[in-house]
PDB file of N, CA and C in Angstrom:
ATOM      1  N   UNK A   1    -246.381   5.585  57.975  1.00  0.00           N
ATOM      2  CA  UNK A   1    -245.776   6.844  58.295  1.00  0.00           C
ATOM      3  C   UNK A   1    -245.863   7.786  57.091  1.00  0.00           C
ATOM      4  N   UNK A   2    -245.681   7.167  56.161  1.00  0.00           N
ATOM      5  CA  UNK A   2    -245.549   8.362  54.636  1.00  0.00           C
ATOM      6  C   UNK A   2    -246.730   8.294  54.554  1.00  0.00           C
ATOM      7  N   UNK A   3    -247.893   7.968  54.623  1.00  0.00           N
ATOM      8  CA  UNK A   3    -249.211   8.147  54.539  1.00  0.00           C
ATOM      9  C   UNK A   3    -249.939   9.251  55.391  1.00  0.00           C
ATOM     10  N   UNK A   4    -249.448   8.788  57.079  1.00  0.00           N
ATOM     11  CA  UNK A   4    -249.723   9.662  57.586  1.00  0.00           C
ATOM     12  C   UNK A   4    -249.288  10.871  57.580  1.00  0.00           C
ATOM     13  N   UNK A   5    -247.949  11.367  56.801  1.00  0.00           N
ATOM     14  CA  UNK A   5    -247.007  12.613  56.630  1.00  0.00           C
ATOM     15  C   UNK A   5    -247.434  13.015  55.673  1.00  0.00           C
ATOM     16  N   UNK A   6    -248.330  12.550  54.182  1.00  0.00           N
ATOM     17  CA  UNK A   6    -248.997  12.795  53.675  1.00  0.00           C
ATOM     18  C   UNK A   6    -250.322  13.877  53.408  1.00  0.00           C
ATOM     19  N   UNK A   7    -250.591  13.288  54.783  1.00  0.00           N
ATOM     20  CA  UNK A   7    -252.401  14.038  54.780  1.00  0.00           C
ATOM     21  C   UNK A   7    -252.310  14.420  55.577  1.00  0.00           C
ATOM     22  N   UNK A   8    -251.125  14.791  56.750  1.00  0.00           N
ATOM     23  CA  UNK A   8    -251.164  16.317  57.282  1.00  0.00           C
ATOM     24  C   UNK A   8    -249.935  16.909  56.935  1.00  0.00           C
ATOM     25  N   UNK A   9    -249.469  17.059  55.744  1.00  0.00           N
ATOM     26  CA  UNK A   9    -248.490  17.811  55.052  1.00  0.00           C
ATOM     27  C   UNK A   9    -247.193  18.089  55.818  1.00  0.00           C
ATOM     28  N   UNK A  10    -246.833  17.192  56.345  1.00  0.00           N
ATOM     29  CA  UNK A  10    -245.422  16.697  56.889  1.00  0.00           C
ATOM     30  C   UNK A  10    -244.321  16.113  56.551  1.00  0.00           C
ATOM     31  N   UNK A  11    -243.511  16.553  56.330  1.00  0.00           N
ATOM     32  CA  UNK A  11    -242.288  15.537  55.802  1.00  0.00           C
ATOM     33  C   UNK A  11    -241.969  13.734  56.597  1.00  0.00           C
ATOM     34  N   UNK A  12    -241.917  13.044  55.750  1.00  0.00           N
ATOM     35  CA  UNK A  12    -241.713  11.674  56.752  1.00  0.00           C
ATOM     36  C   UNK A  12    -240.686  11.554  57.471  1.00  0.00           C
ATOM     37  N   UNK A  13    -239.668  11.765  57.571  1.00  0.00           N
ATOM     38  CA  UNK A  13    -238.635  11.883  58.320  1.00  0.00           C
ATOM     39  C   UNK A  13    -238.910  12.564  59.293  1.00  0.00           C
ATOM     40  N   UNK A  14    -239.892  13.299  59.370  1.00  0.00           N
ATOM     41  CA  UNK A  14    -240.136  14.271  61.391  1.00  0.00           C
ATOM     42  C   UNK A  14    -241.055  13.491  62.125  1.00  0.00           C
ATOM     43  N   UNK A  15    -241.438  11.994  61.542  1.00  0.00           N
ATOM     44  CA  UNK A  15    -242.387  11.239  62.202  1.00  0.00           C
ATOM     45  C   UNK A  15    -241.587  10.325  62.939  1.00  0.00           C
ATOM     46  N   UNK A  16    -241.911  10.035  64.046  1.00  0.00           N
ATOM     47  CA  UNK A  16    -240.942   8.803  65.056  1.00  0.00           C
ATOM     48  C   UNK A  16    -241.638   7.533  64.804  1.00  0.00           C
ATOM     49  N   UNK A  17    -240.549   6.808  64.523  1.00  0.00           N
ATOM     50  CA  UNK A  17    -240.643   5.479  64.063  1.00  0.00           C
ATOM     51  C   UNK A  17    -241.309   4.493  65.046  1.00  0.00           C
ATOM     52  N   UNK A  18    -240.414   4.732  66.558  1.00  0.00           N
ATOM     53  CA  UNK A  18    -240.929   4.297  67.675  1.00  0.00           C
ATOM     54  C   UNK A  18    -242.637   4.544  68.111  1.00  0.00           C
ATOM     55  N   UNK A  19    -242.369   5.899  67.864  1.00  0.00           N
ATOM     56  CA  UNK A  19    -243.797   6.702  68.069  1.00  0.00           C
ATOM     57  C   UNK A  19    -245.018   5.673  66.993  1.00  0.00           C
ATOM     58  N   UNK A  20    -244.454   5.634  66.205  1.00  0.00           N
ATOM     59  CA  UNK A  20    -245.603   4.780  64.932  1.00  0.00           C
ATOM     60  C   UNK A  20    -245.608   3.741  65.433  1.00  0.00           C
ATOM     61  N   UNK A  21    -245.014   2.478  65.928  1.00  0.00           N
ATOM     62  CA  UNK A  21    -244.880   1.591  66.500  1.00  0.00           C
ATOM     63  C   UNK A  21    -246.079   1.434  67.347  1.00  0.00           C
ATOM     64  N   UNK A  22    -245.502   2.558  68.503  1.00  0.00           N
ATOM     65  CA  UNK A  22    -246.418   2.282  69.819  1.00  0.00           C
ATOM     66  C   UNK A  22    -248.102   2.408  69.797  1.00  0.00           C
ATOM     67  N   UNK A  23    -248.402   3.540  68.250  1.00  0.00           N
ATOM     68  CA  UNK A  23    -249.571   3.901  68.042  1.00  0.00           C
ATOM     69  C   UNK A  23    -250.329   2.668  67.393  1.00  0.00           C
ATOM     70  N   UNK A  24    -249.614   2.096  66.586  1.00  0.00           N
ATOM     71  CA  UNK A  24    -249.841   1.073  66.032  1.00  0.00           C
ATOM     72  C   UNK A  24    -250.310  -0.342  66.789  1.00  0.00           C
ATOM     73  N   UNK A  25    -249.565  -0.354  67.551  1.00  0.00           N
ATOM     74  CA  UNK A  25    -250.430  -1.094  69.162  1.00  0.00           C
ATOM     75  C   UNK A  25    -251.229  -1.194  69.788  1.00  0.00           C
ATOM     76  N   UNK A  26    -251.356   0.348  70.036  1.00  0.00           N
ATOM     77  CA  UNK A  26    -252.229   0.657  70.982  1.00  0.00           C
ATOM     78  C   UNK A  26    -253.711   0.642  69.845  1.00  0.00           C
ATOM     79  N   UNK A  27    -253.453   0.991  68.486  1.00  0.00           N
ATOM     80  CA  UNK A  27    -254.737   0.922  67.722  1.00  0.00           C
ATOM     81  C   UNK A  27    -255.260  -0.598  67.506  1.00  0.00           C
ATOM     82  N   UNK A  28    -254.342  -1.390  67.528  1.00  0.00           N
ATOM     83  CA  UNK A  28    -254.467  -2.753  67.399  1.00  0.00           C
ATOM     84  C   UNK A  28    -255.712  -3.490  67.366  1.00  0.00           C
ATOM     85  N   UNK A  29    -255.977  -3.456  68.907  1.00  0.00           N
ATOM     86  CA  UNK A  29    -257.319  -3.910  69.225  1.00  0.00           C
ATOM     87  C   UNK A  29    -258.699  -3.435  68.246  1.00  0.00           C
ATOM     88  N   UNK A  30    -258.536  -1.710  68.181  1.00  0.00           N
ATOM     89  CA  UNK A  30    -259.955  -1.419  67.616  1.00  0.00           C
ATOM     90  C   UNK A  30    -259.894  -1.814  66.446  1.00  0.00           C
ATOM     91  N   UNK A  31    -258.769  -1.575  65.376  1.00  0.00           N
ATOM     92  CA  UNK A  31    -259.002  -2.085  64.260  1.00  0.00           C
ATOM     93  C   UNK A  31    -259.184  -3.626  64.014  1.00  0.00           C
ATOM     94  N   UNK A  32    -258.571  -4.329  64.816  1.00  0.00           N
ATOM     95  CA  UNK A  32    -259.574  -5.865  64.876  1.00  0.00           C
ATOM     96  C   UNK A  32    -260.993  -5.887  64.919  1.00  0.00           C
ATOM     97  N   UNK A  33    -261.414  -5.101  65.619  1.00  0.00           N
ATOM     98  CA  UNK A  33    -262.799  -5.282  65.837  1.00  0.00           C
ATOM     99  C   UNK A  33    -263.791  -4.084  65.191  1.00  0.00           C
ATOM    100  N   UNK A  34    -263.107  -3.531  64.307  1.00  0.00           N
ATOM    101  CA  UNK A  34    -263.598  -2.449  64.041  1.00  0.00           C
ATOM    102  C   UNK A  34    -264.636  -3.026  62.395  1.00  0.00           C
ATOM    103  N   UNK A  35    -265.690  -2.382  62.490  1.00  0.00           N
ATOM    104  CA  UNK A  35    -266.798  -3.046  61.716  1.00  0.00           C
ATOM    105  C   UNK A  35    -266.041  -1.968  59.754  1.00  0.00           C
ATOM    106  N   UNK A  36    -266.633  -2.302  58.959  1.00  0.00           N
ATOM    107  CA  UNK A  36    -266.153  -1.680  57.456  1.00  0.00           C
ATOM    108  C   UNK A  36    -267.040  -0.744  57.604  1.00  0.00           C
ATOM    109  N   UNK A  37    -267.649  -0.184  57.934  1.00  0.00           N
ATOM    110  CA  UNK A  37    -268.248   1.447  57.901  1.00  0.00           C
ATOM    111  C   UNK A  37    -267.727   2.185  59.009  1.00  0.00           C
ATOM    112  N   UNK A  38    -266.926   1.862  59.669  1.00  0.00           N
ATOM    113  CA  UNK A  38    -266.273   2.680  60.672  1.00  0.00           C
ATOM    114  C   UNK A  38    -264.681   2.588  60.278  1.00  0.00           C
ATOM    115  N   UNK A  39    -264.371   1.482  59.619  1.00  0.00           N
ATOM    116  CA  UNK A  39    -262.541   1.473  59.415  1.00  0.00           C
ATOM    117  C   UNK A  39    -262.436   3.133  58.822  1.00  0.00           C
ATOM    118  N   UNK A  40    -262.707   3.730  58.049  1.00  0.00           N
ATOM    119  CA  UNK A  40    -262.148   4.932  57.362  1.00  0.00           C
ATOM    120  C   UNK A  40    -262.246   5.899  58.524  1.00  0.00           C
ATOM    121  N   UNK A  41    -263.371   6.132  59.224  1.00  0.00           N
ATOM    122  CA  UNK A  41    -262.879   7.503  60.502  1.00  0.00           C
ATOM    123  C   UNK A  41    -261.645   6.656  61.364  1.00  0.00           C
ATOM    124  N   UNK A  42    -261.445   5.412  61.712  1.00  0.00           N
ATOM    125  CA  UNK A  42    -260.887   4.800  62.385  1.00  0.00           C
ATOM    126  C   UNK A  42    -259.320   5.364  62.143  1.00  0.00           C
ATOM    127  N   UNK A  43    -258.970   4.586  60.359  1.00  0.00           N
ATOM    128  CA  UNK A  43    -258.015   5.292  59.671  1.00  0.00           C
ATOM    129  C   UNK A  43    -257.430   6.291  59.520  1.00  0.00           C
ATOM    130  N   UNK A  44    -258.234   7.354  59.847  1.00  0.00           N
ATOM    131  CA  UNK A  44    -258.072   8.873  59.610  1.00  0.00           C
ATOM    132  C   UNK A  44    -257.436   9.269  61.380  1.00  0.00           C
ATOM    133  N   UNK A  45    -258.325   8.941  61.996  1.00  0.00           N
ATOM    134  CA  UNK A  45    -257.633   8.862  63.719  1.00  0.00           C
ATOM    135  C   UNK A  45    -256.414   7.933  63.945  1.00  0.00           C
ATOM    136  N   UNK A  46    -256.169   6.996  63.180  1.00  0.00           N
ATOM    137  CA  UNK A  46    -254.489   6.908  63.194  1.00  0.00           C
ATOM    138  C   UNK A  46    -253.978   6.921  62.985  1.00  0.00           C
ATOM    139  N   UNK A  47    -254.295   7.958  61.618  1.00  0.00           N
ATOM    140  CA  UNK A  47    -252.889   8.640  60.351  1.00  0.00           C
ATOM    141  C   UNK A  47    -252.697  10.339  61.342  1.00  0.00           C
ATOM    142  N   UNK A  48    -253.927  10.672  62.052  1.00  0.00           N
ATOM    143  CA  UNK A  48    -253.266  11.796  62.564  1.00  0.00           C
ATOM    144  C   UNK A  48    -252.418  11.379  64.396  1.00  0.00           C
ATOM    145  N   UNK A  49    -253.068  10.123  64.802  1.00  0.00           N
ATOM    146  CA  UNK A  49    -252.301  10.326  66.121  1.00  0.00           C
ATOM    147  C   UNK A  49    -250.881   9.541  65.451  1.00  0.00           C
ATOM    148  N   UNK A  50    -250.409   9.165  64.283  1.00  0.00           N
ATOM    149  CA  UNK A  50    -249.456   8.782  63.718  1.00  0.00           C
ATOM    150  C   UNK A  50    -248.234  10.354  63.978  1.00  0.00           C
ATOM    151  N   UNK A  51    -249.020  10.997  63.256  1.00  0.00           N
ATOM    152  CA  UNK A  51    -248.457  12.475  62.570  1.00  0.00           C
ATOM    153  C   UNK A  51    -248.006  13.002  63.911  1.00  0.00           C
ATOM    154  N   UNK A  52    -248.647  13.167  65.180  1.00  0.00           N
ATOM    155  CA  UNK A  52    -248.313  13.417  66.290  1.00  0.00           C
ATOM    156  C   UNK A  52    -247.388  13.640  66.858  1.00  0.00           C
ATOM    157  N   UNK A  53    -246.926  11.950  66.575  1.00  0.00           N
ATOM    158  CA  UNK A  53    -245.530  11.785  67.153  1.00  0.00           C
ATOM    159  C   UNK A  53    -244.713  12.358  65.888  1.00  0.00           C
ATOM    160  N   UNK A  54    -243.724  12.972  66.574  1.00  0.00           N
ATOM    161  CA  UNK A  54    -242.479  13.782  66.049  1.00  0.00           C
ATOM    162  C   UNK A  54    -241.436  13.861  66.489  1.00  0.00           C
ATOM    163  N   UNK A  55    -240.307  13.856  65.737  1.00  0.00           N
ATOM    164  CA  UNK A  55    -238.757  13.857  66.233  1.00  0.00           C
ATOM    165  C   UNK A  55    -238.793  15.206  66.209  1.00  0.00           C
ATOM    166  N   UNK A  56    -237.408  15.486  67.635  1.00  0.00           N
ATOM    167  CA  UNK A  56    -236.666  17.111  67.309  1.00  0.00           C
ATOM    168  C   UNK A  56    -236.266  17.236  65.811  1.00  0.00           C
ATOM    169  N   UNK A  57    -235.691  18.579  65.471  1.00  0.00           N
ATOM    170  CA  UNK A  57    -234.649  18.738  64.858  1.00  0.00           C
ATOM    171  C   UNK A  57    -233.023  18.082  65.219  1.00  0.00           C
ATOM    172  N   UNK A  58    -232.237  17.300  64.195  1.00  0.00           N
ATOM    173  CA  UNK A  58    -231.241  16.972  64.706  1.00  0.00           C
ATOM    174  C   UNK A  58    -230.169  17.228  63.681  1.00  0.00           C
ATOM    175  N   UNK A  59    -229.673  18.493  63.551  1.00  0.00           N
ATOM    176  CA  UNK A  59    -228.818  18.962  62.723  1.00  0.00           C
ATOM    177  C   UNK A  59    -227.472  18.282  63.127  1.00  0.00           C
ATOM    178  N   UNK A  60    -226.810  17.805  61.858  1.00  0.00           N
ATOM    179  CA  UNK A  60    -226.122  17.396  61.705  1.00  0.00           C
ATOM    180  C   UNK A  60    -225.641  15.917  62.465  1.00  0.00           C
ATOM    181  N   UNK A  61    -226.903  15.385  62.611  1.00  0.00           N
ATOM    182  CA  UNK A  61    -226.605  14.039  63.128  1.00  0.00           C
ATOM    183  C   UNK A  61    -226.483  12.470  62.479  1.00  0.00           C
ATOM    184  N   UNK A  62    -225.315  12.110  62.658  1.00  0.00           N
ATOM    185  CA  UNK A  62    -225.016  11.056  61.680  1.00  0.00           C
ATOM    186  C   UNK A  62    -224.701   9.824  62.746  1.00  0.00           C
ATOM    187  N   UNK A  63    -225.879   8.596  61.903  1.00  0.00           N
ATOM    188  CA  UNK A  63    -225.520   7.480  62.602  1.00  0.00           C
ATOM    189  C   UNK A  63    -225.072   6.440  62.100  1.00  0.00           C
ATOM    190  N   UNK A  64    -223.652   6.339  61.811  1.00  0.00           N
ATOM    191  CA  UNK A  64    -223.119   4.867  61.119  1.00  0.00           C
ATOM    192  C   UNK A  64    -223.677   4.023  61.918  1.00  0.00           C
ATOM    193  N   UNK A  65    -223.662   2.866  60.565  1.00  0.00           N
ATOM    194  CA  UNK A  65    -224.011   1.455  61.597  1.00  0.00           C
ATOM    195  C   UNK A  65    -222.687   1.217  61.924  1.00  0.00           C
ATOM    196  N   UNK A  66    -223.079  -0.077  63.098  1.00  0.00           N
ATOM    197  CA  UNK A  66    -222.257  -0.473  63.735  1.00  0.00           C
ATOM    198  C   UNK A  66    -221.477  -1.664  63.231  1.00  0.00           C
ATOM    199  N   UNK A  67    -220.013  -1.621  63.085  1.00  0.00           N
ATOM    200  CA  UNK A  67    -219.031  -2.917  62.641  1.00  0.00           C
ATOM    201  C   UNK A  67    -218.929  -3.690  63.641  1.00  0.00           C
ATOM    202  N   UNK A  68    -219.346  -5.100  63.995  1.00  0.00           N
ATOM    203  CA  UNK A  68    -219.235  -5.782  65.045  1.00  0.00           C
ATOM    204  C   UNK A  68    -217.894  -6.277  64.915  1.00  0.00           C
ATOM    205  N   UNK A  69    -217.247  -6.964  65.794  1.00  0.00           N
ATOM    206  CA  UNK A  69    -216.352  -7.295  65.978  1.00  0.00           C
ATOM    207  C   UNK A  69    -216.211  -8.881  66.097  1.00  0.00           C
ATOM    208  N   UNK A  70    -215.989  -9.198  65.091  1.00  0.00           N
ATOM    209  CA  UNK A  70    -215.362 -10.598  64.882  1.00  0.00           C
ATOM    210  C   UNK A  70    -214.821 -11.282  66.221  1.00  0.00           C
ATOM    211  N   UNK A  71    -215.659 -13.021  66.074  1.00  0.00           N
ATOM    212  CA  UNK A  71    -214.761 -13.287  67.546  1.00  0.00           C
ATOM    213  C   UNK A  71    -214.182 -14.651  66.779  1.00  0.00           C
ATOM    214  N   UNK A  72    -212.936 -14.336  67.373  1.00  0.00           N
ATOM    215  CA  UNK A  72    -211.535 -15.681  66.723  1.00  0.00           C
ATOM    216  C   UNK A  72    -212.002 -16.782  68.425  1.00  0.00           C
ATOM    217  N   UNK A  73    -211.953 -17.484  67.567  1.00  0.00           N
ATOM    218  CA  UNK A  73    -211.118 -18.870  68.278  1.00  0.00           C
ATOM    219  C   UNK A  73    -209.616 -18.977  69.129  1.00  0.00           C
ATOM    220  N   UNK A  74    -209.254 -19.692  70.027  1.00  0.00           N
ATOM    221  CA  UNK A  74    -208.032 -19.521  70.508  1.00  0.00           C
ATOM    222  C   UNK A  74    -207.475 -21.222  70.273  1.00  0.00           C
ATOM    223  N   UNK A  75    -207.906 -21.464  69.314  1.00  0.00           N
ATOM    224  CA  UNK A  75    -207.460 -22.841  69.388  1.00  0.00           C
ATOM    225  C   UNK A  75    -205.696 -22.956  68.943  1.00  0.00           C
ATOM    226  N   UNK A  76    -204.919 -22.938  69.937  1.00  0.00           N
ATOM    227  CA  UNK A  76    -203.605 -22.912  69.562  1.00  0.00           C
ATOM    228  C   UNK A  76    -203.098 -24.279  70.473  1.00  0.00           C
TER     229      UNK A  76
END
């Protein structure tokens, strides 16, 4: 993601994580099979369909993690 936010002059934080995920999948296959004189255009086509995906703006959005809740025993 910071690579791809990189080299099309994007901040990393407006890239979707999910979004990188799914691209990352779906590239899966070719880069297995993809020969060493083709990995670098390969690379370059999935640092920009990386960049693609983008989050809204989400002003002022805060996500604590979550405190789970302890589970007691009832052994009385």
């Amino acid at each position: 993601m910071a690579r791809a936010a990189a080299a099309h002059n994007i901040a990393p934080r407006t890239i979707s994580f999910e979004g990188t995920n799914h691209t990352l999948l779906a590239f899966q296959p070719q880069l297995a099979q993809c020969r060493s004189d083709d990995y670098h255009r390969l690379h370059a086509v999935l640092l920009a369909a990386i960049a693609t995906h983008r989050v809204g703006d989400r002003p002022n959005r805060i996500e604590p993690r979550t405190r789970k809740r302890l589970l007691t025993s009832n052994n009385d």
